[in-house]
PDB file of N, CA and C in Angstrom:
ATOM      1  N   UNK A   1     -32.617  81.423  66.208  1.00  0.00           N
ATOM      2  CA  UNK A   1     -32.200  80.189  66.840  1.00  0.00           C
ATOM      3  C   UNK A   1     -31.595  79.259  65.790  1.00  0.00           C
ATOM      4  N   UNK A   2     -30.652  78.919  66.015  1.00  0.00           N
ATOM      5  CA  UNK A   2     -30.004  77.746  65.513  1.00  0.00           C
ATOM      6  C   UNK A   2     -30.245  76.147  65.373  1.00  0.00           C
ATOM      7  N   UNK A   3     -30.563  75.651  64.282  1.00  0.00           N
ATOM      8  CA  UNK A   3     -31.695  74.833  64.430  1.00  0.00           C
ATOM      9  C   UNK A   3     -30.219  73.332  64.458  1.00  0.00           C
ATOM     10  N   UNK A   4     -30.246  72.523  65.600  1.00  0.00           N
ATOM     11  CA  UNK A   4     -29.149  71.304  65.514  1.00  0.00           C
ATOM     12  C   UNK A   4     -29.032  70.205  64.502  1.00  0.00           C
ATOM     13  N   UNK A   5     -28.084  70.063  63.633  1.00  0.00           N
ATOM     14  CA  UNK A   5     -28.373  68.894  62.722  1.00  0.00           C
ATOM     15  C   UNK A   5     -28.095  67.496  63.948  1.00  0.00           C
ATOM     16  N   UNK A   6     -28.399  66.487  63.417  1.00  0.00           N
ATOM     17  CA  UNK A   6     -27.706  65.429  63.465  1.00  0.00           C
ATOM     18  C   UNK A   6     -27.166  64.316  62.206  1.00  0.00           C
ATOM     19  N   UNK A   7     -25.614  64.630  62.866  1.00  0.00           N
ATOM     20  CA  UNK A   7     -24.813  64.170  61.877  1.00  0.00           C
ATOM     21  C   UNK A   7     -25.068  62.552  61.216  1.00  0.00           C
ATOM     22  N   UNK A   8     -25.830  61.787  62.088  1.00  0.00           N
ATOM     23  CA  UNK A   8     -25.942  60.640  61.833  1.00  0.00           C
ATOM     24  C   UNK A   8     -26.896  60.855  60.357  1.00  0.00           C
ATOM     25  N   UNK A   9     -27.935  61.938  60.050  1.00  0.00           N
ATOM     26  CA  UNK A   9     -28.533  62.042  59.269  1.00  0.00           C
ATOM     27  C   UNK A   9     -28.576  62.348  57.881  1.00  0.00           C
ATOM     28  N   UNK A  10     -27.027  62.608  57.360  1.00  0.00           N
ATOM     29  CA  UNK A  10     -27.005  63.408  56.852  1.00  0.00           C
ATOM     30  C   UNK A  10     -26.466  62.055  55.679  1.00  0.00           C
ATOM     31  N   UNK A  11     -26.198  62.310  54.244  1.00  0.00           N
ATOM     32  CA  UNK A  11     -26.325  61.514  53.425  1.00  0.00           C
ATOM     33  C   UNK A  11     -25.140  61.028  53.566  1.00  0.00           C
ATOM     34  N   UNK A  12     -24.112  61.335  53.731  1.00  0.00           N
ATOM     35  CA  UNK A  12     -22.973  60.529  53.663  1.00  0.00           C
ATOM     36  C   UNK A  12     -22.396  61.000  55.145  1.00  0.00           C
ATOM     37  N   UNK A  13     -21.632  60.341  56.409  1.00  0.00           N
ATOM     38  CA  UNK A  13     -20.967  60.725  57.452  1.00  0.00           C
ATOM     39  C   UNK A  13     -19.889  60.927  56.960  1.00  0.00           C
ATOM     40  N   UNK A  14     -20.067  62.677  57.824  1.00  0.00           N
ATOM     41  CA  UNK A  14     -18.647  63.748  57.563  1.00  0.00           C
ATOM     42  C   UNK A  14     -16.919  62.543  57.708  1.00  0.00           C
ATOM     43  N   UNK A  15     -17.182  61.710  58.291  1.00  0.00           N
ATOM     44  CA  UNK A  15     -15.707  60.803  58.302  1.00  0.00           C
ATOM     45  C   UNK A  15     -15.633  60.187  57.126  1.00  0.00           C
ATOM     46  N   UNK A  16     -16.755  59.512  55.979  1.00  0.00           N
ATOM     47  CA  UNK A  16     -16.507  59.188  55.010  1.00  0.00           C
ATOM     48  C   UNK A  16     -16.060  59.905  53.786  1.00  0.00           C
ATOM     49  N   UNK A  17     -16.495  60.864  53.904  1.00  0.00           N
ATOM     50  CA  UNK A  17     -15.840  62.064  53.453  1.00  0.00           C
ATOM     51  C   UNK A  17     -14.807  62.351  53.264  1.00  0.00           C
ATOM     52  N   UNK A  18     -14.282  63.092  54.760  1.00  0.00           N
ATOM     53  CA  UNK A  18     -12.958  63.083  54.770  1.00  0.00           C
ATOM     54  C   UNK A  18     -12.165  61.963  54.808  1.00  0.00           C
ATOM     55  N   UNK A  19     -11.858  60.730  54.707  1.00  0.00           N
ATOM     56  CA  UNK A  19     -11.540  59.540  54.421  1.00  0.00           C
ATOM     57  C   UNK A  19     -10.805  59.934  53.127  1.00  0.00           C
ATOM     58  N   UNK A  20     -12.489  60.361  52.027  1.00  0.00           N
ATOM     59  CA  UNK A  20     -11.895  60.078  50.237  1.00  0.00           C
ATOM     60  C   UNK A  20     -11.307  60.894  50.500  1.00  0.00           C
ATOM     61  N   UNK A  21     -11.869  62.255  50.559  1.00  0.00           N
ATOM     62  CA  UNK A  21     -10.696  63.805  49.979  1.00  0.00           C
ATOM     63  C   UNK A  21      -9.028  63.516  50.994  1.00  0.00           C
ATOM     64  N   UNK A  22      -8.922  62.548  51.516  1.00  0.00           N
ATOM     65  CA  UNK A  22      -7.580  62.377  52.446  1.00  0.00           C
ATOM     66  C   UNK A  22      -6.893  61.654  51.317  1.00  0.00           C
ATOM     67  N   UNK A  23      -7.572  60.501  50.737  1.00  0.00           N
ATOM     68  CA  UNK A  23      -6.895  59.601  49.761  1.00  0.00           C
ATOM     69  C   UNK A  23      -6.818  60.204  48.661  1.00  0.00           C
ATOM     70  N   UNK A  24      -7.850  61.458  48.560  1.00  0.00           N
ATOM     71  CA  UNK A  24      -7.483  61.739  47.104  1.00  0.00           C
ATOM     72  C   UNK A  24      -6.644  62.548  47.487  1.00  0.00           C
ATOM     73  N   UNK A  25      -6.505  63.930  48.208  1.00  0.00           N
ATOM     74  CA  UNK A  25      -5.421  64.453  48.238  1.00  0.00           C
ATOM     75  C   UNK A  25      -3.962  63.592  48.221  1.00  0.00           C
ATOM     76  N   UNK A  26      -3.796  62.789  49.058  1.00  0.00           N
ATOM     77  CA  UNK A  26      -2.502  61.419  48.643  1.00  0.00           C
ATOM     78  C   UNK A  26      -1.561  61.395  47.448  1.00  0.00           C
ATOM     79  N   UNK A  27      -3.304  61.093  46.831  1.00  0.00           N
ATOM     80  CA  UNK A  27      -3.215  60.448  45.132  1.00  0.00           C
ATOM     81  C   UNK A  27      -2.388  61.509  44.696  1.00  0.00           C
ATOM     82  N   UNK A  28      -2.714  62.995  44.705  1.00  0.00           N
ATOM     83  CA  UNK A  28      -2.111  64.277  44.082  1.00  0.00           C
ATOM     84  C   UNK A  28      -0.826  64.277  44.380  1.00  0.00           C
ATOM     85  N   UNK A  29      -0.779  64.049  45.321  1.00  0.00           N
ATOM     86  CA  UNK A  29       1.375  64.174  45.593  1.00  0.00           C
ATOM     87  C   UNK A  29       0.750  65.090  47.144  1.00  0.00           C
ATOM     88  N   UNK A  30      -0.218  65.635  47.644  1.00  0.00           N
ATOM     89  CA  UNK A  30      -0.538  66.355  48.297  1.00  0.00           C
ATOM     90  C   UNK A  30       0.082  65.684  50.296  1.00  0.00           C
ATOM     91  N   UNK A  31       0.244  66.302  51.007  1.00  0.00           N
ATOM     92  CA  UNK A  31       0.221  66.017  52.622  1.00  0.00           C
ATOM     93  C   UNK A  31      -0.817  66.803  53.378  1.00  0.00           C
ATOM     94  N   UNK A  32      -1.379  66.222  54.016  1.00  0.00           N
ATOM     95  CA  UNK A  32      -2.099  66.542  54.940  1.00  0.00           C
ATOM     96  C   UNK A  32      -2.047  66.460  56.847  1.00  0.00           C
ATOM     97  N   UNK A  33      -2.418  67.357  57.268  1.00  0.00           N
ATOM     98  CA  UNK A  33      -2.344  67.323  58.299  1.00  0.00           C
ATOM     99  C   UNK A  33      -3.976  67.769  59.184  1.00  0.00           C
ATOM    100  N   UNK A  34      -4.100  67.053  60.472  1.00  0.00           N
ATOM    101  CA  UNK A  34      -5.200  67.537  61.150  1.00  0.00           C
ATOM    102  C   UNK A  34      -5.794  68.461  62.003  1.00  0.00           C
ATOM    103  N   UNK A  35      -6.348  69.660  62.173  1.00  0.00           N
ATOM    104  CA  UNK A  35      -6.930  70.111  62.990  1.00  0.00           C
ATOM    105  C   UNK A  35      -7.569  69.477  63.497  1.00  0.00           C
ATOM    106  N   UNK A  36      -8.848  70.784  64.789  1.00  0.00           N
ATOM    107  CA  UNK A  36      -9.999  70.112  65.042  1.00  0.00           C
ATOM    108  C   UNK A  36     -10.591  69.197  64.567  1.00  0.00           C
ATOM    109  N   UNK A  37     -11.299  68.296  65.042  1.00  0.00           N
ATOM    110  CA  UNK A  37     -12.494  67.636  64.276  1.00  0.00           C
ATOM    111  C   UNK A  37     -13.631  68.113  65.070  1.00  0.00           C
ATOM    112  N   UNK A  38     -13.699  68.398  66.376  1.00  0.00           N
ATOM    113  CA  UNK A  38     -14.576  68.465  67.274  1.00  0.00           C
ATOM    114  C   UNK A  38     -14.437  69.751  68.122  1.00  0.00           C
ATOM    115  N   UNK A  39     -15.094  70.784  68.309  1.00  0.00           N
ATOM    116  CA  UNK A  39     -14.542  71.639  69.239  1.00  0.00           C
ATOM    117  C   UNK A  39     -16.571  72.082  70.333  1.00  0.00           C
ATOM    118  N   UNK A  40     -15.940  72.038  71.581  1.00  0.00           N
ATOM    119  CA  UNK A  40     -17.357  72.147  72.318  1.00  0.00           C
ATOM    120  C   UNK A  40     -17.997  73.301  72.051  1.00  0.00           C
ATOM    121  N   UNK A  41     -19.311  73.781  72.809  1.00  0.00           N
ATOM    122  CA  UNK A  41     -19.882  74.948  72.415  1.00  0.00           C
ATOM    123  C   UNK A  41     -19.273  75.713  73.121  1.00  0.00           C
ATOM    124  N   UNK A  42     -18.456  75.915  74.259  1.00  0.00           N
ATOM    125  CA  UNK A  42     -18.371  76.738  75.238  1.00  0.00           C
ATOM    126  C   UNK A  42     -16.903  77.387  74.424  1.00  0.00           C
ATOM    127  N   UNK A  43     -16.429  76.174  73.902  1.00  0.00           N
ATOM    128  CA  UNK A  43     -14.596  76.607  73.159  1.00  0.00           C
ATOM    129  C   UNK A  43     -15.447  78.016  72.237  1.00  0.00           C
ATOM    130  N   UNK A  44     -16.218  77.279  71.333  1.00  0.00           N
ATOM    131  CA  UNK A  44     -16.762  78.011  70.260  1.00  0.00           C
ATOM    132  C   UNK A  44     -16.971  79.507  70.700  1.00  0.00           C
ATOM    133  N   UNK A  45     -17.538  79.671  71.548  1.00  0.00           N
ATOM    134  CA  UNK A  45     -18.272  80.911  72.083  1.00  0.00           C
ATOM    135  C   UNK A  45     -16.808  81.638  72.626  1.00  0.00           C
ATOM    136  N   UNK A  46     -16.010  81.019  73.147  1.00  0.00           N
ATOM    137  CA  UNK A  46     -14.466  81.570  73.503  1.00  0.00           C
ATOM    138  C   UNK A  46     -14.245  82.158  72.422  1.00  0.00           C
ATOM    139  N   UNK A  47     -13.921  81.500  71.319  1.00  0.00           N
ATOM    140  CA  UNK A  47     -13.132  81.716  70.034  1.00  0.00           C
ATOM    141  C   UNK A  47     -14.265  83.329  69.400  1.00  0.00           C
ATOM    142  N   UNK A  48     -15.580  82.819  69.722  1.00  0.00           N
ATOM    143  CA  UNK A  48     -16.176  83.854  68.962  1.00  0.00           C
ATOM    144  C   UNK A  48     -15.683  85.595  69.728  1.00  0.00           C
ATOM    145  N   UNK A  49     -15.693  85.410  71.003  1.00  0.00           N
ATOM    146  CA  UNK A  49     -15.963  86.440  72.190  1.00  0.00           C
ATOM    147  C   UNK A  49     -14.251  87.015  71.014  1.00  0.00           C
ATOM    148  N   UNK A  50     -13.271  86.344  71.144  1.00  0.00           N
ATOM    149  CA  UNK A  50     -12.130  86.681  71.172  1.00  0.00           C
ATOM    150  C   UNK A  50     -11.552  87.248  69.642  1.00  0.00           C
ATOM    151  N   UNK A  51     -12.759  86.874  68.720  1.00  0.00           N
ATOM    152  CA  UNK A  51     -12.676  86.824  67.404  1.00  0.00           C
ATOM    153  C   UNK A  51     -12.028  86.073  66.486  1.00  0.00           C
ATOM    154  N   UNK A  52     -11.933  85.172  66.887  1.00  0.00           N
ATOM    155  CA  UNK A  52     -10.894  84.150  66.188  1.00  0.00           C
ATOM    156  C   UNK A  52     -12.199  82.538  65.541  1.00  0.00           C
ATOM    157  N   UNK A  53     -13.120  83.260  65.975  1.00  0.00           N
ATOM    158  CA  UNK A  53     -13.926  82.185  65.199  1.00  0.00           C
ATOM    159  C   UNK A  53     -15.572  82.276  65.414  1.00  0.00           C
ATOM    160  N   UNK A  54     -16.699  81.587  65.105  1.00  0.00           N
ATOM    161  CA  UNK A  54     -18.106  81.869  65.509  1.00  0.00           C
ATOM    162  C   UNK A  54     -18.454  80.704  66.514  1.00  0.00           C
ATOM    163  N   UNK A  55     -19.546  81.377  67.033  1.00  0.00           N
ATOM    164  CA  UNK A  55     -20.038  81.049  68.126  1.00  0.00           C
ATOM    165  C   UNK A  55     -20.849  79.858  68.022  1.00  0.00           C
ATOM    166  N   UNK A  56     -21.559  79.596  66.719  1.00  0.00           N
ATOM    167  CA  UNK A  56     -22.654  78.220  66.239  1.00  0.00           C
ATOM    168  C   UNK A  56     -21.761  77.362  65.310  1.00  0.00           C
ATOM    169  N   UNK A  57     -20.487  77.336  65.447  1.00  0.00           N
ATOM    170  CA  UNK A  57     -19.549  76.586  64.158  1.00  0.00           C
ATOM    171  C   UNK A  57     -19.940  74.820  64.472  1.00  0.00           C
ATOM    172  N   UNK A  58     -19.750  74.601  63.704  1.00  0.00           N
ATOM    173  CA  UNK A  58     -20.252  73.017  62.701  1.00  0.00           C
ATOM    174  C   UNK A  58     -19.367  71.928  63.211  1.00  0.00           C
ATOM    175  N   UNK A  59     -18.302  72.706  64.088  1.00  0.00           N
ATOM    176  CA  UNK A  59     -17.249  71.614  64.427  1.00  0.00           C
ATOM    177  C   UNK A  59     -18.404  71.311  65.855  1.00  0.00           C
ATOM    178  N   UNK A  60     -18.872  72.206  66.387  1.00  0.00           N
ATOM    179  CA  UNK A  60     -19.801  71.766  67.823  1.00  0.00           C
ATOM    180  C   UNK A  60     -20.700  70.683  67.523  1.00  0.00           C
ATOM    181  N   UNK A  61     -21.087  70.539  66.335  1.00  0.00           N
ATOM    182  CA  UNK A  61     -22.443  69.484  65.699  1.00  0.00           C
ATOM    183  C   UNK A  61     -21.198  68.476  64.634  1.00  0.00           C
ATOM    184  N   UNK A  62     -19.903  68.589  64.979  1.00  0.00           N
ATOM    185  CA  UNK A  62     -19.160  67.256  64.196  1.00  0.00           C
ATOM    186  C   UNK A  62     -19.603  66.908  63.056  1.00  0.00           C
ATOM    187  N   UNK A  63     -19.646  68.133  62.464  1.00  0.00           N
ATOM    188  CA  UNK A  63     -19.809  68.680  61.221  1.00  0.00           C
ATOM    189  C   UNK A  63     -18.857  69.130  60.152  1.00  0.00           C
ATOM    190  N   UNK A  64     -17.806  69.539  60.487  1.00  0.00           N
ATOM    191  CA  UNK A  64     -16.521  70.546  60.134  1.00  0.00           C
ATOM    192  C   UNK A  64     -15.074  69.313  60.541  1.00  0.00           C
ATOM    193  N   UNK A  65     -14.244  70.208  59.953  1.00  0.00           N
ATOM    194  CA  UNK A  65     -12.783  69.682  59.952  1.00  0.00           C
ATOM    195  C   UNK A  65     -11.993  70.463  59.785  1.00  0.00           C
ATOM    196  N   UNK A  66     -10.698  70.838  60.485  1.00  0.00           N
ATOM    197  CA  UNK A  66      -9.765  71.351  59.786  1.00  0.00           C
ATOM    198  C   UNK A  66      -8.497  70.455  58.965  1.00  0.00           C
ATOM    199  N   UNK A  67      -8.597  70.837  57.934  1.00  0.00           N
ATOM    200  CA  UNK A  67      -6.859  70.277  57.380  1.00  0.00           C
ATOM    201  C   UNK A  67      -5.915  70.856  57.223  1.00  0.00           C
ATOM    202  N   UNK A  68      -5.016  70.770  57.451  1.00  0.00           N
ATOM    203  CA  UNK A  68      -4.034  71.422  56.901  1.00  0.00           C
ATOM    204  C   UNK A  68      -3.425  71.021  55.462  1.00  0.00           C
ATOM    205  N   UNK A  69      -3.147  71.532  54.228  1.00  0.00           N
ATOM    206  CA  UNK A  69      -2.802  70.432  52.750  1.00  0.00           C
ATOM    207  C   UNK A  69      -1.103  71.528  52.717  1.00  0.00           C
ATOM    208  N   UNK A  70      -0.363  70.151  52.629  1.00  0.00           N
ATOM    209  CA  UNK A  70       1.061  70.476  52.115  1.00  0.00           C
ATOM    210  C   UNK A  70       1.659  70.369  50.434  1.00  0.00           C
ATOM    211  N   UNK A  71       2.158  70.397  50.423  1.00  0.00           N
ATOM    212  CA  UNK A  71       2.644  70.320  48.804  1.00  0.00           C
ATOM    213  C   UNK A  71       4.256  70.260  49.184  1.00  0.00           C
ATOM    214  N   UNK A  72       5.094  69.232  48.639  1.00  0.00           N
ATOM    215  CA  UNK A  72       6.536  68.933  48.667  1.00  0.00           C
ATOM    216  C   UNK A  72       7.049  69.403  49.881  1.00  0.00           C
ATOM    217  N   UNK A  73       6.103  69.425  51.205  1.00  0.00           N
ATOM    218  CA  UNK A  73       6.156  70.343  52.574  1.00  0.00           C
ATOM    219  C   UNK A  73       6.426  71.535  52.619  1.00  0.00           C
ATOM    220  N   UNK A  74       5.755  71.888  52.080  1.00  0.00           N
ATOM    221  CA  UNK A  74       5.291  73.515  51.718  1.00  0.00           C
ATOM    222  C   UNK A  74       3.789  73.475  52.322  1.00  0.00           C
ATOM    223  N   UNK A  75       3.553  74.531  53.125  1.00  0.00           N
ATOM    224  CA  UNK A  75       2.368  74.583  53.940  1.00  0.00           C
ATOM    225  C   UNK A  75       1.152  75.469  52.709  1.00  0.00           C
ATOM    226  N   UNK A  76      -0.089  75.210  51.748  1.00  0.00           N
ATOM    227  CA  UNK A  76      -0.016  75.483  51.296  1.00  0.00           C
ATOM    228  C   UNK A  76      -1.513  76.495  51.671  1.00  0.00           C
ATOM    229  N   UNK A  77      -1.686  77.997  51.523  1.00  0.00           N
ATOM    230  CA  UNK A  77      -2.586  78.966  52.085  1.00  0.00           C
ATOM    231  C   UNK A  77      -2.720  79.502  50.778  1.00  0.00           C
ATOM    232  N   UNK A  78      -2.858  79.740  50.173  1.00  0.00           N
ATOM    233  CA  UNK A  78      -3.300  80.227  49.091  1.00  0.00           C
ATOM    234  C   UNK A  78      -3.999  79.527  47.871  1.00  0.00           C
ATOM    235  N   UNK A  79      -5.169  79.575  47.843  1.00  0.00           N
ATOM    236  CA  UNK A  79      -5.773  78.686  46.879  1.00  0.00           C
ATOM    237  C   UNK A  79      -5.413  78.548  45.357  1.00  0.00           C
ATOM    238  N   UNK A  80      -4.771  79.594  44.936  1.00  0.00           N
ATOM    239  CA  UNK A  80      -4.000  79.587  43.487  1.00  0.00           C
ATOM    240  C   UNK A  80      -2.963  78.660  43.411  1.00  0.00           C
ATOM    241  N   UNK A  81      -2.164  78.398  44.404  1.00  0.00           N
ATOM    242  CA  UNK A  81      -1.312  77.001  44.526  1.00  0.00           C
ATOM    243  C   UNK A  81      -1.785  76.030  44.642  1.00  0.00           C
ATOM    244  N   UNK A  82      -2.948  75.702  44.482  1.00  0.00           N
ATOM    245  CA  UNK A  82      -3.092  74.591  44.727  1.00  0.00           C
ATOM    246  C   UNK A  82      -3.615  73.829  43.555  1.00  0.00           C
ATOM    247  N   UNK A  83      -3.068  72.650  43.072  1.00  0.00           N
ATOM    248  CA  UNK A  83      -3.614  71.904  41.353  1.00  0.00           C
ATOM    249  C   UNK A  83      -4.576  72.187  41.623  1.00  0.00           C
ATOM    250  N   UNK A  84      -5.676  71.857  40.285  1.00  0.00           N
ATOM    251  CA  UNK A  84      -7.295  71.423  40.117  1.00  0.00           C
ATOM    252  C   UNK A  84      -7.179  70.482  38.828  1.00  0.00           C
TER     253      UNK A  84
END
């Protein structure tokens, strides 16, 4: 069994978060774009049935995020492109 967080609990809220890493990505020269922030349990269990994702994911408990990070609009998928 899957035990539920609540997000209110947790040391810093997942929006403050993504807030900095938004500004810091900025700072880098970086673009960003948004996925999900939120997806229900029933989507989840879709995505899992279909394989395209799991069934207990973190976006159901508004937990998770997707971003998308650009570079000079270049969509960027490979983690070796990306500064550190």
């Amino acid at each position: 069994m899957i035990r539920e967080r609540n997000p209110r609990s947790t040391p810093a809220p997942l929006s403050t978060l993504v807030a900095k890493l938004i500004d810091w990505a900025y700072a880098q020269g970086y673009q960003l774009t948004a996925g999900e922030l939120y997806r229900p349990s029933e989507q989840a269990a879709l995505n899992a049935a279909k394989g395209s994702g799991i069934a207990h994911s973190l976006h159901t408990q508004r937990l998770a995020v997707d971003l998308q990070l650009f570079k000079d609009g270049t969509y960027l998928t490979d983690p070796r492109r990306i500064d550190r």
